[in-house]
Protein backbone atom coordinates (compact mmCIF):
# COMPACT_ATOMS: atom_id res chain seq x y z
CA UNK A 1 0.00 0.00 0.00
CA UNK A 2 3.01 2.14 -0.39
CA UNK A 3 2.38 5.92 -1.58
CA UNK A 4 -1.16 6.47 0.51
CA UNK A 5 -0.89 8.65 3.18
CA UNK A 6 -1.91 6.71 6.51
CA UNK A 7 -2.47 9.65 8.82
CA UNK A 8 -5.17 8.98 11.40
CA UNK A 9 -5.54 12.01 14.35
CA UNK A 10 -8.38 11.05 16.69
CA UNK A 11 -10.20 14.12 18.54
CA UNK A 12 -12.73 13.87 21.43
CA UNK A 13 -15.21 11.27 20.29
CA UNK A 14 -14.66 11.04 16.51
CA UNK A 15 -12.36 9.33 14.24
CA UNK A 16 -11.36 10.54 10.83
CA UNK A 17 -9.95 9.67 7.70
CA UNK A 18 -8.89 11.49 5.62
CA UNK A 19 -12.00 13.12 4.77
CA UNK A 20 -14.03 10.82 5.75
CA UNK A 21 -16.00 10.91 9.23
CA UNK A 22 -17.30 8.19 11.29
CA UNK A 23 -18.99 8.13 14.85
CA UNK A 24 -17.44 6.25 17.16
CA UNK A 25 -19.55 3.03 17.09
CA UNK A 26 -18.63 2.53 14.22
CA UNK A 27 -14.78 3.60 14.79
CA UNK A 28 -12.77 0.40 15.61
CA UNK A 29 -14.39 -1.30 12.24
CA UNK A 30 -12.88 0.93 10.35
CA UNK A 31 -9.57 1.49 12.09
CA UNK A 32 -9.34 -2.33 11.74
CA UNK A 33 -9.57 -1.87 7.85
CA UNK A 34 -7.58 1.25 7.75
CA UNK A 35 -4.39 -0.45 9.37
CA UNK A 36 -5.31 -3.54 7.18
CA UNK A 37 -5.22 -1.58 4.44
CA UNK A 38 -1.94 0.96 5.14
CA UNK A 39 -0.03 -1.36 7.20
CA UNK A 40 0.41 1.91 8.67
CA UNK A 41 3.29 2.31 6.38
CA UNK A 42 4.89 5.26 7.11
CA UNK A 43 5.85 7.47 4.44
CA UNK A 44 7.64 10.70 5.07
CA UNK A 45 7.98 13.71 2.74
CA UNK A 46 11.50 15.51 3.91
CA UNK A 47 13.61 14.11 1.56
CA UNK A 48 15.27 11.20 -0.11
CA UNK A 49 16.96 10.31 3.25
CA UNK A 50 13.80 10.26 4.79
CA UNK A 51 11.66 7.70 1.94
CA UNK A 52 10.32 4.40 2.82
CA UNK A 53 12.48 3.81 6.50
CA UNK A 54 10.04 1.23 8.13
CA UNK A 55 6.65 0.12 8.67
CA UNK A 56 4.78 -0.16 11.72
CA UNK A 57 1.85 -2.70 12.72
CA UNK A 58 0.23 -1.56 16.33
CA UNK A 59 -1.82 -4.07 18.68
CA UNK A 60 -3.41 -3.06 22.10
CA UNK A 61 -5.16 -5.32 24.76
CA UNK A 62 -6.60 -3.88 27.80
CA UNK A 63 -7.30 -6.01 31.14
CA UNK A 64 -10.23 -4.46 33.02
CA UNK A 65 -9.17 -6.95 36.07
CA UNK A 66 -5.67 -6.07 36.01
CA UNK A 67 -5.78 -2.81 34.82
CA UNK A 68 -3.15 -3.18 32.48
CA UNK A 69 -3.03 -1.93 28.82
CA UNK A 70 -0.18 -3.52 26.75
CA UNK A 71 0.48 -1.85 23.18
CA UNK A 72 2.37 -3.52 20.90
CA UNK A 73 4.54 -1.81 17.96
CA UNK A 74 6.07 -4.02 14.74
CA UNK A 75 8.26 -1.96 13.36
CA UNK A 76 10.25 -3.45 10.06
CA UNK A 77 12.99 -1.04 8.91
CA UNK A 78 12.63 -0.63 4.72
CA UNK A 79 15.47 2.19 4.50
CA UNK A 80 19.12 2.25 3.59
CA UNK A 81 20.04 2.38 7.52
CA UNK A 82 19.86 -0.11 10.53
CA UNK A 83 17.12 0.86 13.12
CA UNK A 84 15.00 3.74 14.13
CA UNK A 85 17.12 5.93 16.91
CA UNK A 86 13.90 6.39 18.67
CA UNK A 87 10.33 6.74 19.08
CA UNK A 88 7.39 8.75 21.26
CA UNK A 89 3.63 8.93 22.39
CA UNK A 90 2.05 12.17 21.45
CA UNK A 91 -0.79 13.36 23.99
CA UNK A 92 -3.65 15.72 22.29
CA UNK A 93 -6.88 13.73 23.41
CA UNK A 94 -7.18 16.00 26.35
CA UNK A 95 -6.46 19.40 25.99
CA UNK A 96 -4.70 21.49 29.27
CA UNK A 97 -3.82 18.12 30.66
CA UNK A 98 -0.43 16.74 30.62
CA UNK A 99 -0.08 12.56 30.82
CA UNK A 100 0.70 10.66 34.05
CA UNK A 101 1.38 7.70 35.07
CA UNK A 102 -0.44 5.88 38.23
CA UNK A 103 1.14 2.99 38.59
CA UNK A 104 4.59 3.22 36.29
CA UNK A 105 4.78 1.70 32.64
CA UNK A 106 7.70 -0.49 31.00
CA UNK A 107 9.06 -0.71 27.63
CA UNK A 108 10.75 -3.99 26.47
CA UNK A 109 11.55 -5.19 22.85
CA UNK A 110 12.07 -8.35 20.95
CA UNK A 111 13.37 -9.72 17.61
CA UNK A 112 11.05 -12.60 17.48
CA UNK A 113 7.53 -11.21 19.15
CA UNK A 114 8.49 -13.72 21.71
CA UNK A 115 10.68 -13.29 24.36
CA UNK A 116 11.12 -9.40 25.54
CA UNK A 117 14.26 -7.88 26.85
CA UNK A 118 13.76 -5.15 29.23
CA UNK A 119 14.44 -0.91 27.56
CA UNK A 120 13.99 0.51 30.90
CA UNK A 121 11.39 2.80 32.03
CA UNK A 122 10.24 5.33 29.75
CA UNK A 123 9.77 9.41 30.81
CA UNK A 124 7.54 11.59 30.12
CA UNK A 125 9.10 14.40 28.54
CA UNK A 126 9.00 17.24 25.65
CA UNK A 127 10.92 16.28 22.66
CA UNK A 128 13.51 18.35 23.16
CA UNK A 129 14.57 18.40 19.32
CA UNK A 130 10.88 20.38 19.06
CA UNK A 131 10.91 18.41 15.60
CA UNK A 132 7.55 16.74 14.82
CA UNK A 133 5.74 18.14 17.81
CA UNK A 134 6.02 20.93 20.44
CA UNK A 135 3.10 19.60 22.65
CA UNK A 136 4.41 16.51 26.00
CA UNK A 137 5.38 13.61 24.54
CA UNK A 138 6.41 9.96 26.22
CA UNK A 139 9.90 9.43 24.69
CA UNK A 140 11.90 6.75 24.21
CA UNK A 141 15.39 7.42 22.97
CA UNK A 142 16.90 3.72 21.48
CA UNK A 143 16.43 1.64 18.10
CA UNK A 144 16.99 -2.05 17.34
CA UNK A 145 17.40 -3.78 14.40
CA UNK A 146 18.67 -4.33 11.40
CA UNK A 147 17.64 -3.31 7.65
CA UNK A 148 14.73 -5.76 6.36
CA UNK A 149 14.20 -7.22 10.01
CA UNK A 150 11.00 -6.63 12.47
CA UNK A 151 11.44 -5.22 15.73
CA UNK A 152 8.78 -5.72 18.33
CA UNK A 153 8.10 -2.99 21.05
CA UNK A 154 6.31 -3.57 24.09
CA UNK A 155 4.38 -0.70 26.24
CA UNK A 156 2.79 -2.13 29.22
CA UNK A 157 1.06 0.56 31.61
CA UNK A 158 0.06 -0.95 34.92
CA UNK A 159 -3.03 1.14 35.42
CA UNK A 160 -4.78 4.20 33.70
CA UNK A 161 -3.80 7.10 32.15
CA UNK A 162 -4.45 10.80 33.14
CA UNK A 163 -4.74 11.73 29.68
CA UNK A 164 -4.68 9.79 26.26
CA UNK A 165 -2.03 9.39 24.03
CA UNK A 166 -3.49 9.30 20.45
CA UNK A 167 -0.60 9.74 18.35
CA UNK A 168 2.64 7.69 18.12
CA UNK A 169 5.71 9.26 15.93
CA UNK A 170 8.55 6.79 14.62
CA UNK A 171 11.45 8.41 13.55
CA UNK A 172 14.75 7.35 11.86
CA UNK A 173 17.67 9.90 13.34
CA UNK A 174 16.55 12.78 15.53
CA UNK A 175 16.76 15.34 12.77
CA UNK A 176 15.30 13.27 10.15
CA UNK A 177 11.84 14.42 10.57
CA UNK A 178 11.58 18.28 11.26
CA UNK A 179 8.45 20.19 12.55
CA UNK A 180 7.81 21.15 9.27
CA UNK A 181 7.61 17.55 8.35
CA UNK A 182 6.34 15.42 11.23
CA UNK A 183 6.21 12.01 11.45
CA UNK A 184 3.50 9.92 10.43
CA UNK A 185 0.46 9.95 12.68
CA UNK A 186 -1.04 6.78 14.19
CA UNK A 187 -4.13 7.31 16.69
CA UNK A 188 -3.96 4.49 19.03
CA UNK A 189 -7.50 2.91 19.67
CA UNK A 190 -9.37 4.05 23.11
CA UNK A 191 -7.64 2.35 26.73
CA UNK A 192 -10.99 0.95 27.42
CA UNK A 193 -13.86 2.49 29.64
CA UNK A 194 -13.56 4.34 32.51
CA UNK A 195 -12.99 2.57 36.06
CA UNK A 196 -15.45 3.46 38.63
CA UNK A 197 -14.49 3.15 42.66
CA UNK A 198 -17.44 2.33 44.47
CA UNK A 199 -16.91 2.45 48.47
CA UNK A 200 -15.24 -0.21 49.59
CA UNK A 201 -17.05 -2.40 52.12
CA UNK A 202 -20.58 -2.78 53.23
CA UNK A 203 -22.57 0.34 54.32
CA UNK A 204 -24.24 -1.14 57.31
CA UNK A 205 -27.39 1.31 58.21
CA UNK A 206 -29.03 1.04 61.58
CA UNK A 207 -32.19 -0.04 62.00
CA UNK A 208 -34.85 0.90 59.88
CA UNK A 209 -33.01 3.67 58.68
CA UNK A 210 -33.62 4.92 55.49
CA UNK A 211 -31.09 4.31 52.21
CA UNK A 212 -28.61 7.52 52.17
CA UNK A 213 -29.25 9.48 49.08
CA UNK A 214 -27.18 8.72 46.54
CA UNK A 215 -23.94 10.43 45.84
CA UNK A 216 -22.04 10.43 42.89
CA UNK A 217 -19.53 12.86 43.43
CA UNK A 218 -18.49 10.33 46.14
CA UNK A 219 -17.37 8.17 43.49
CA UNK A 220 -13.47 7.56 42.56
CA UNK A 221 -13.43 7.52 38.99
CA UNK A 222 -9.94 6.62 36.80
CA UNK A 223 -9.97 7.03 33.17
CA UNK A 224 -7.35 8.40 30.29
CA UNK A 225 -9.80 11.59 30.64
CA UNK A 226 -11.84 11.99 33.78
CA UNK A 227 -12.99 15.34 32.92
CA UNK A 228 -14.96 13.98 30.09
CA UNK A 229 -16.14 10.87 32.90
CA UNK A 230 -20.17 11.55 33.84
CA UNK A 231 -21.32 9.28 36.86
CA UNK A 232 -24.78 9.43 37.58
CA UNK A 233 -26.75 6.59 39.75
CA UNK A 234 -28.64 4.19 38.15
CA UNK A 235 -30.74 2.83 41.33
CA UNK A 236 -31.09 0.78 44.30
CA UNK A 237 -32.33 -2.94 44.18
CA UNK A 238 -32.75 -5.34 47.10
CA UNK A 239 -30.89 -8.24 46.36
CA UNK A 240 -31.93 -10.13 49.39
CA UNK A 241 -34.01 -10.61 53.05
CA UNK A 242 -32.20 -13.08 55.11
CA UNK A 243 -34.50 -12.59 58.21
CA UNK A 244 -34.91 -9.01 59.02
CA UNK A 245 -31.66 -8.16 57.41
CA UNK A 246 -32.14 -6.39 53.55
CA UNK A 247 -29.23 -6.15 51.57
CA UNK A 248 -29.54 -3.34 49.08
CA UNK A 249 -27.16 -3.19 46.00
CA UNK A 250 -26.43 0.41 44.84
CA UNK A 251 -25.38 1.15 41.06
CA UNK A 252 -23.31 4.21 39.55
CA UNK A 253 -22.56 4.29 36.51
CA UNK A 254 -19.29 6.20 34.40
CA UNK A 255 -19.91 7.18 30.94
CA UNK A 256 -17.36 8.57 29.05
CA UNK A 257 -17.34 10.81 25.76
CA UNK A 258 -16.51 8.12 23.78
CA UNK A 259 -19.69 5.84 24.99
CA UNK A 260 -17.42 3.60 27.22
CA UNK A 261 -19.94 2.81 29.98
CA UNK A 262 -18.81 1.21 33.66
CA UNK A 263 -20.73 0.19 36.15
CA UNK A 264 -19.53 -0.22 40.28
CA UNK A 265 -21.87 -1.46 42.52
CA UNK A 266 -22.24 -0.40 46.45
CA UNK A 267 -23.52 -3.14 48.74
CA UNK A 268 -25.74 -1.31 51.88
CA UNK A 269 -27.48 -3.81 54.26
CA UNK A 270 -30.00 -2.62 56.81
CA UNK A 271 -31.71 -4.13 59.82
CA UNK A 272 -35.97 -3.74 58.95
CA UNK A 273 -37.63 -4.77 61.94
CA UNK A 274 -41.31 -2.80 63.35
CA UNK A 275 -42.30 -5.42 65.04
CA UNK A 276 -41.97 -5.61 68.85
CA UNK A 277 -41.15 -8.59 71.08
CA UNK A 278 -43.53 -10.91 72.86
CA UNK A 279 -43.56 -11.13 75.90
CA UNK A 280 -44.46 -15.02 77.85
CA UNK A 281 -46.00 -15.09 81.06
CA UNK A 282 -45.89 -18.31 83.42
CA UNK A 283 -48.57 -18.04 85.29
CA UNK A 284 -47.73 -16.80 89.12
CA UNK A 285 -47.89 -19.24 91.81
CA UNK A 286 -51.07 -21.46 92.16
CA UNK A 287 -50.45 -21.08 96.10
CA UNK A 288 -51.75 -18.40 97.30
CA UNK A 289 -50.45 -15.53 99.26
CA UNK A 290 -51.26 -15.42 103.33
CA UNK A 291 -52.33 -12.78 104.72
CA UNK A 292 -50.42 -9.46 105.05
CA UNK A 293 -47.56 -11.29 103.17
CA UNK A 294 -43.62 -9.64 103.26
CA UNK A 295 -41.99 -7.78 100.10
CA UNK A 296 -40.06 -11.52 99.76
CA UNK A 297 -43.16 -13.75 99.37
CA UNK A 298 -44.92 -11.33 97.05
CA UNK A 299 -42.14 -11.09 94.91
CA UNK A 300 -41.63 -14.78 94.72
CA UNK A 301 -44.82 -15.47 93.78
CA UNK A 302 -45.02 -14.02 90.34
CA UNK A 303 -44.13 -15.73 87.26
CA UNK A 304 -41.12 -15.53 85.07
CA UNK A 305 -41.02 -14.05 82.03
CA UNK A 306 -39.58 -15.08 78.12
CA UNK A 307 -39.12 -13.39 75.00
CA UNK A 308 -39.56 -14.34 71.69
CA UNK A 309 -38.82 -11.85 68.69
CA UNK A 310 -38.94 -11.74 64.86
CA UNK A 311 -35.27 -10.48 64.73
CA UNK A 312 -33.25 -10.12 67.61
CA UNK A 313 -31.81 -12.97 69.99
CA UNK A 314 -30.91 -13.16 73.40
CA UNK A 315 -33.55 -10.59 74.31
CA UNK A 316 -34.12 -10.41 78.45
CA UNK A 317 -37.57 -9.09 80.01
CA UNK A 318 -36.44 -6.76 83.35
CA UNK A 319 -39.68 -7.40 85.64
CA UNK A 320 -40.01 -4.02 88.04
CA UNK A 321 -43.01 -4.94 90.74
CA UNK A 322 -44.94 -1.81 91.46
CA UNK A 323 -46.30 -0.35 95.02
CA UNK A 324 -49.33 -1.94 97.00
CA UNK A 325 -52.57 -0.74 95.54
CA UNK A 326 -55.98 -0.84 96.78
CA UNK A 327 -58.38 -0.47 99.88
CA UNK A 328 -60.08 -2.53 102.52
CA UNK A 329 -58.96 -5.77 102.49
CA UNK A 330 -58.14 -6.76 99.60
CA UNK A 331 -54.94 -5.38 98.04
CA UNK A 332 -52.62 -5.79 94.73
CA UNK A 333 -49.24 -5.29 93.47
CA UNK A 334 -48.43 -5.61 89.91
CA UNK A 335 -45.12 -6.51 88.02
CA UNK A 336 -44.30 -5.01 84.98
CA UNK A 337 -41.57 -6.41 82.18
CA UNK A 338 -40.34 -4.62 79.36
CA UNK A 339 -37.97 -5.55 76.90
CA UNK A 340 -36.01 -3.56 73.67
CA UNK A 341 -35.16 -5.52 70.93
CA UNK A 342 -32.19 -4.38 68.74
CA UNK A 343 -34.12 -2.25 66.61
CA UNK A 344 -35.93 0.00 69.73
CA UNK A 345 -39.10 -1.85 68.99
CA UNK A 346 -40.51 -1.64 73.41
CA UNK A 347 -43.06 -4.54 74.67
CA UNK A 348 -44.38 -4.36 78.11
CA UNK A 349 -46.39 -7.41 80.07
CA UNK A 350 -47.92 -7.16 83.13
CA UNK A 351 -49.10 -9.71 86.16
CA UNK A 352 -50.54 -9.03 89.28
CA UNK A 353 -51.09 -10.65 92.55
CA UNK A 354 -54.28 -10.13 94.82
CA UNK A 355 -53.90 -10.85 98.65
CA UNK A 356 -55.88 -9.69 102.04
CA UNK A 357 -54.50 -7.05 104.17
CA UNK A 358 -55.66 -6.99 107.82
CA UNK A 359 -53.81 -6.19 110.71
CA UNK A 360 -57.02 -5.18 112.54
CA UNK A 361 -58.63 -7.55 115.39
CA UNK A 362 -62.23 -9.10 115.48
CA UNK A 363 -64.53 -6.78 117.91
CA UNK A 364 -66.51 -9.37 120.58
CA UNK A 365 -69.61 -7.57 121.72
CA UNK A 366 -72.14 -9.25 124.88
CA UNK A 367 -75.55 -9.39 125.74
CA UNK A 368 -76.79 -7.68 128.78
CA UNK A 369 -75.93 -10.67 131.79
CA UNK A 370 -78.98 -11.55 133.87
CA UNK A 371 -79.12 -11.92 137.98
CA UNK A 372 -77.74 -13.93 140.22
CA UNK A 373 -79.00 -15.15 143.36
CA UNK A 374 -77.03 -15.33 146.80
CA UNK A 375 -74.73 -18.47 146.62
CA UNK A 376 -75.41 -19.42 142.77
CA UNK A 377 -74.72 -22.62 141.23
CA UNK A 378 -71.86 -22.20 139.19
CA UNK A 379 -74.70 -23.06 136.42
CA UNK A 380 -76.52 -20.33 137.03
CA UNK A 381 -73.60 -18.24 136.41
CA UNK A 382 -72.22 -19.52 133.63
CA UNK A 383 -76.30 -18.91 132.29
CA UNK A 384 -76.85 -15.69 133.63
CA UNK A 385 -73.74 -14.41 131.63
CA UNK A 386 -75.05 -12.88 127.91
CA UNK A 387 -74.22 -13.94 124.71
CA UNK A 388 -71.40 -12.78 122.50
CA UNK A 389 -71.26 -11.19 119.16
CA UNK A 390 -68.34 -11.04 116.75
CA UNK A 391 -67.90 -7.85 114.21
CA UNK A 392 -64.30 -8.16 111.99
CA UNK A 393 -63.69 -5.15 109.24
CA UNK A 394 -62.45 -8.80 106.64
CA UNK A 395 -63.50 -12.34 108.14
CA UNK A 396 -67.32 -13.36 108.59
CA UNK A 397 -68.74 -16.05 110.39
CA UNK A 398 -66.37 -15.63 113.29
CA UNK A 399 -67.39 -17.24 116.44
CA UNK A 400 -66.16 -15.97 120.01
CA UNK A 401 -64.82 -18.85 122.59
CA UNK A 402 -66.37 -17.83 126.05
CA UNK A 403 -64.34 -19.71 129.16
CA UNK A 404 -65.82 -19.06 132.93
CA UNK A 405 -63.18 -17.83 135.38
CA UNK A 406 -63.45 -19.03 139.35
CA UNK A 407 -65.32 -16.61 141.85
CA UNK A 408 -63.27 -13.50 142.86
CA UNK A 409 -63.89 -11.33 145.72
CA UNK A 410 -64.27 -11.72 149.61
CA UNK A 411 -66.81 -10.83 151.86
CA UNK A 412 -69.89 -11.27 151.06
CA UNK A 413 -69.59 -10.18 147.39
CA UNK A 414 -68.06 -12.30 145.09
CA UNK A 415 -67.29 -11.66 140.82
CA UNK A 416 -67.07 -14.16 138.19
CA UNK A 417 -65.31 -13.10 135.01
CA UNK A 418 -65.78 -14.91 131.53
CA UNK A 419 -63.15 -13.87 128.53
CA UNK A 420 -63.98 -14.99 125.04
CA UNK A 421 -61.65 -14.92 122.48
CA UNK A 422 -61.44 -14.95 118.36
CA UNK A 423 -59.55 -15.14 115.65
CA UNK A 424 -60.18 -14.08 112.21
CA UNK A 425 -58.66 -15.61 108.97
CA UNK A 426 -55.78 -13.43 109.02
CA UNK A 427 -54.81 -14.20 112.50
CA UNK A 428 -55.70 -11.24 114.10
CA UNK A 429 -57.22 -12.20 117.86
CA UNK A 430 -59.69 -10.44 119.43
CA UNK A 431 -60.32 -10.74 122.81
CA UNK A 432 -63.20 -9.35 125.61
CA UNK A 433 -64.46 -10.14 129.22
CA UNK A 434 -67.67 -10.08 131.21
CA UNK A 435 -68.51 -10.04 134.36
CA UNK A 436 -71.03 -11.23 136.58
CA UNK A 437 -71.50 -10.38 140.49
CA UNK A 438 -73.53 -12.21 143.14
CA UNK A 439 -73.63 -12.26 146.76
CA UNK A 440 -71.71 -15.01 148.83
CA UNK A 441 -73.53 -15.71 152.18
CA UNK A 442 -73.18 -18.99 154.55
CA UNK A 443 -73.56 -17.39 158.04
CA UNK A 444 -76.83 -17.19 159.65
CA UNK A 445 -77.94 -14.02 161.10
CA UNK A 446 -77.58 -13.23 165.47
CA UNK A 447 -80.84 -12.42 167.12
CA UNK A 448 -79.77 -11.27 170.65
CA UNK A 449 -82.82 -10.88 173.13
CA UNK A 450 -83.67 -8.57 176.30
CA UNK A 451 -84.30 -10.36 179.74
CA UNK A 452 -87.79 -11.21 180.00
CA UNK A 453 -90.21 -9.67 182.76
CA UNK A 454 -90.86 -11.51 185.87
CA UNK A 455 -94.69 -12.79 185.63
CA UNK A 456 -97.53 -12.99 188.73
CA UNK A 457 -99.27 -15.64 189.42
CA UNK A 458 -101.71 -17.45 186.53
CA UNK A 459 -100.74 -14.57 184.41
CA UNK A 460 -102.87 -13.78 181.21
CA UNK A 461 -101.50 -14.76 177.89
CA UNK A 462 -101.05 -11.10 177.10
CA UNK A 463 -99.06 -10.85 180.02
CA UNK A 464 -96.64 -13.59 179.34
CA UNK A 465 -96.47 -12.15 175.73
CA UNK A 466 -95.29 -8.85 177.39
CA UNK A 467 -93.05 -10.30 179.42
CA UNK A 468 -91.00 -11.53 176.40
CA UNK A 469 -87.98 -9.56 176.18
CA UNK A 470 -87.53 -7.30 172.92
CA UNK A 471 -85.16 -9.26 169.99
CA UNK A 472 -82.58 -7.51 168.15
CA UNK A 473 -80.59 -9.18 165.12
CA UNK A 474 -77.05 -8.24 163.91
CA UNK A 475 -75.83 -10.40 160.33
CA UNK A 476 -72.76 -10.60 158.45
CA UNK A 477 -74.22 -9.27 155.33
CA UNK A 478 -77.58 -8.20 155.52
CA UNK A 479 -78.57 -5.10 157.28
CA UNK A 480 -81.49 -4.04 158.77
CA UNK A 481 -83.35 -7.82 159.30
CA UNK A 482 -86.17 -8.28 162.46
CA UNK A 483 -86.75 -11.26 164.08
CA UNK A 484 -90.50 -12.53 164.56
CA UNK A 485 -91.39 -13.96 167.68
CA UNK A 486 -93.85 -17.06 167.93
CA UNK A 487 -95.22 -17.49 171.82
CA UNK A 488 -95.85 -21.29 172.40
CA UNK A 489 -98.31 -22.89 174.41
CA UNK A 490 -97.44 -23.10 178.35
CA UNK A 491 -95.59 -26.32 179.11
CA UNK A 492 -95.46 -28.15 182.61
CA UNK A 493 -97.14 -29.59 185.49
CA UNK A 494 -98.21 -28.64 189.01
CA UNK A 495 -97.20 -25.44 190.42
CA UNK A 496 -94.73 -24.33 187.73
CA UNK A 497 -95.65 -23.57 183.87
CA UNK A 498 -93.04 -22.36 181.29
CA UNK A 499 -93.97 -20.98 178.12
């Protein structure tokens, strides 16, 4: 294909030839017939010394995994001398932006396309000949070869470019080609799309919080030309529920001017849980409380509490028992659990406990007790005493126990106490006596007489009535008693009566 003019300058997002113009989906079809059909001979106008020194063949292969772009040149020297003193990348993809490497490059070379021997690391530089171009170049100052034979040079660059380089110059002696007659132009083909940076990691929300809104500026981008790089976000999708945990995968996406599209994915897991714990009861104790029971024995009674959630494990119920509520008799305390699961979902349960508080003491109440002759029976006390009554402010049905004491007193009085006693259900006793009082008497009265009258002879019955002396009577109880008097009949024989 000697004589056609191979040049090929790529600009922005469009390729052309020549004349001719082609979008770039359609661009690496017809660079692939373009360098079939040039060769990508290079063919120089400065002279005689300068006609037919070599052709060049270019490959490129691009590892998204590895980020590595390797280039390789095939360059056969046609001319009258031995090898090419030296080569260079021109950068004009990116205006305002000089190239860098990130991670370092190597240049190797190779008779047979085979085995590589190591050139050394190539520097960016200006040409400092200023012949072909005055803009940065990557230079590499060397030549192998002989005339007729193919050299192979290898470019790897371990990761990206800031920049592009879209035009490679081969030149034979440093003054062969002069800026008034540059070097043949080859546009190397695109170093792939851009590399997006997602964060690294899992963003692990709390729970139930909502997904962050996206940000795309957050997003590390590395590509020949990031200014021309456009991330936007493409969405959110959950990707799975395993229990209450949702694991969300997040999407930006890099788009470059040259329609090179890559995705990187963020992975965000959240906790959904709105659901609050249950609470399990055992019921509290079947036996029942006593009366007025202590702090210890109420709080032993209840029953112990379990939880059971939708998410969280290992969840604990703290039971708080409340104050005594309540009047009378009857009285209740209540114990109230509550539990947080992970997610601040709060469940509450309560039991309560009833019991009877009395501390105060059955009231016994009598009937009026009835008389008692002197020197009773101890029968007719324990009748004449009255009934009892029993009043309590909690128990009913009570029943006093009456018990008759022994006679008291001396004298002639004498007292005979009974005490009852009760006890309602809560052990209170109640307790009350009554008494009864009679009069003890076992001595008889004294009746002390004056001295009778002396009487006449065959006195009248009045008389001997009169002559009676007068009776007085003294007692060691009663006061106030009179004796009667009964006159017999006259007694005796002969002379002498006595009456």
């Amino acid at each position: 294909m000697e004589g056609i003019n191979c040049t090929l300058k790529e600009k922005y997002n469009h390729t052309y030839i020549g004349a001719l113009h082609v979008s770039s989906f359609f661009r690496k079809m017809f660079m692939s017939v373009f360098l079939f059909l040039c060769g990508l001979t290079f063919v120089n106008t400065a002279g005689a010394q300068c006609e037919n020194l070599f052709n060049v063949s270019t490959t490129r292969t691009y590892d998204l995994t590895s980020n590595k772009t390797t280039y390789i040149f095939a360059v056969t020297n046609v001319g009258a001398r031995n090898a090419l003193s030296h080569w260079s990348l021109t950068y004009d993809f990116c205006p305002g932006q000089e190239p860098v490497f990130l991670n370092g490059a190597s240049i190797s070379y190779s008779v047979n396309g085979t085995t590589y021997t190591d050139l050394g690391t190539p520097n960016f530089t200006r040409d400092p000949s200023q012949d072909c171009y005055t803009g940065p170049v990557l230079k590499f100052d060397f030549g192998r070869g002989g005339i007729g034979t193919t050299t192979y040079y290898k470019l790897v660059v371990n990761g990206y470019w800031v920049g592009n380089f879209s035009n490679v110059v081969f030149k034979y002696g440093k003054n062969c080609c002069t800026q008034a007659y540059p070097g043949t132009r080859v546009c190397l083909e695109e170093p792939g799309p851009p590399v997006l940076l997602c964060p690294p990691g899992v963003l692990a929300l709390t729970c139930n919080q909502a997904l962050p809104s996206p940000d795309p500026a957050s997003i590390t981008v590395i590509s020949d030309c990031p200014e021309g790089v456009t991330v936007t976000f493409v969405g959110d999708v959950l990707t799975s529920t395993v229990g209450c945990l949702e694991t969300w995968t997040r999407t930006y996406r890099a788009t470059d001017r040259c329609g090179g599209v890559t995705d990187c994915t963020q992975t965000i897991t959240r906790p959904v849980d709105n659901v609050k714990p249950v609470i399990n009861l055992t019921p509290a104790s079947t036996v029942p409380l006593p009366c007025n029971p202590t702090t210890a024995q109420i709080e032993a009674i209840f029953g112990t509490a379990s939880v059971t959630d939708n998410c969280s494990t290992g969840l604990t119920a703290t039971g708080v028992t409340g104050p005594e509520t309540g009047t009378g008799c009857t009285r209740t305390v209540a114990r109230t659990w509550t539990v947080t699961d992970a997610c601040g979902n709060t469940q509450t349960a309560m039991q309560s406990v009833s019991f009877t508080r009395d501390t105060q003491a059955p009231v016994i109440t009598f009937a009026v007790a009835g008389p008692l002759p002197c020197n009773p029976t101890m029968a007719q006390i324990a009748a004449a005493f009255g009934a009892a009554t029993v009043t309590d402010n909690c128990s009913t049905g009570l029943t006093a126990t009456g018990t008759v004491g022994a006679p008291t007193g001396t004298g002639c009085t004498r007292t005979v106490v009974k005490s009852w006693t009760v006890t309602d259900a809560c052990g209170n006793i109640g307790t009350n006596t009554q008494s009864v009082t009679y009069n003890f008497d076992q001595t008889n009265p004294v009746i002390t007489l004056a001295p009778a009258t002396a009487l006449g002879c065959n006195p009248t019955t009045a008389q001997i009535a009169a002559a009676f002396g007068a009776a007085t009577v003294t007692d060691n109880c009663s006061t106030g008693l009179t004796a009667t008097g009964t006159v017999g009949a006259p007694t005796g024989t002969g002379c002498t009566r006595t009456v």
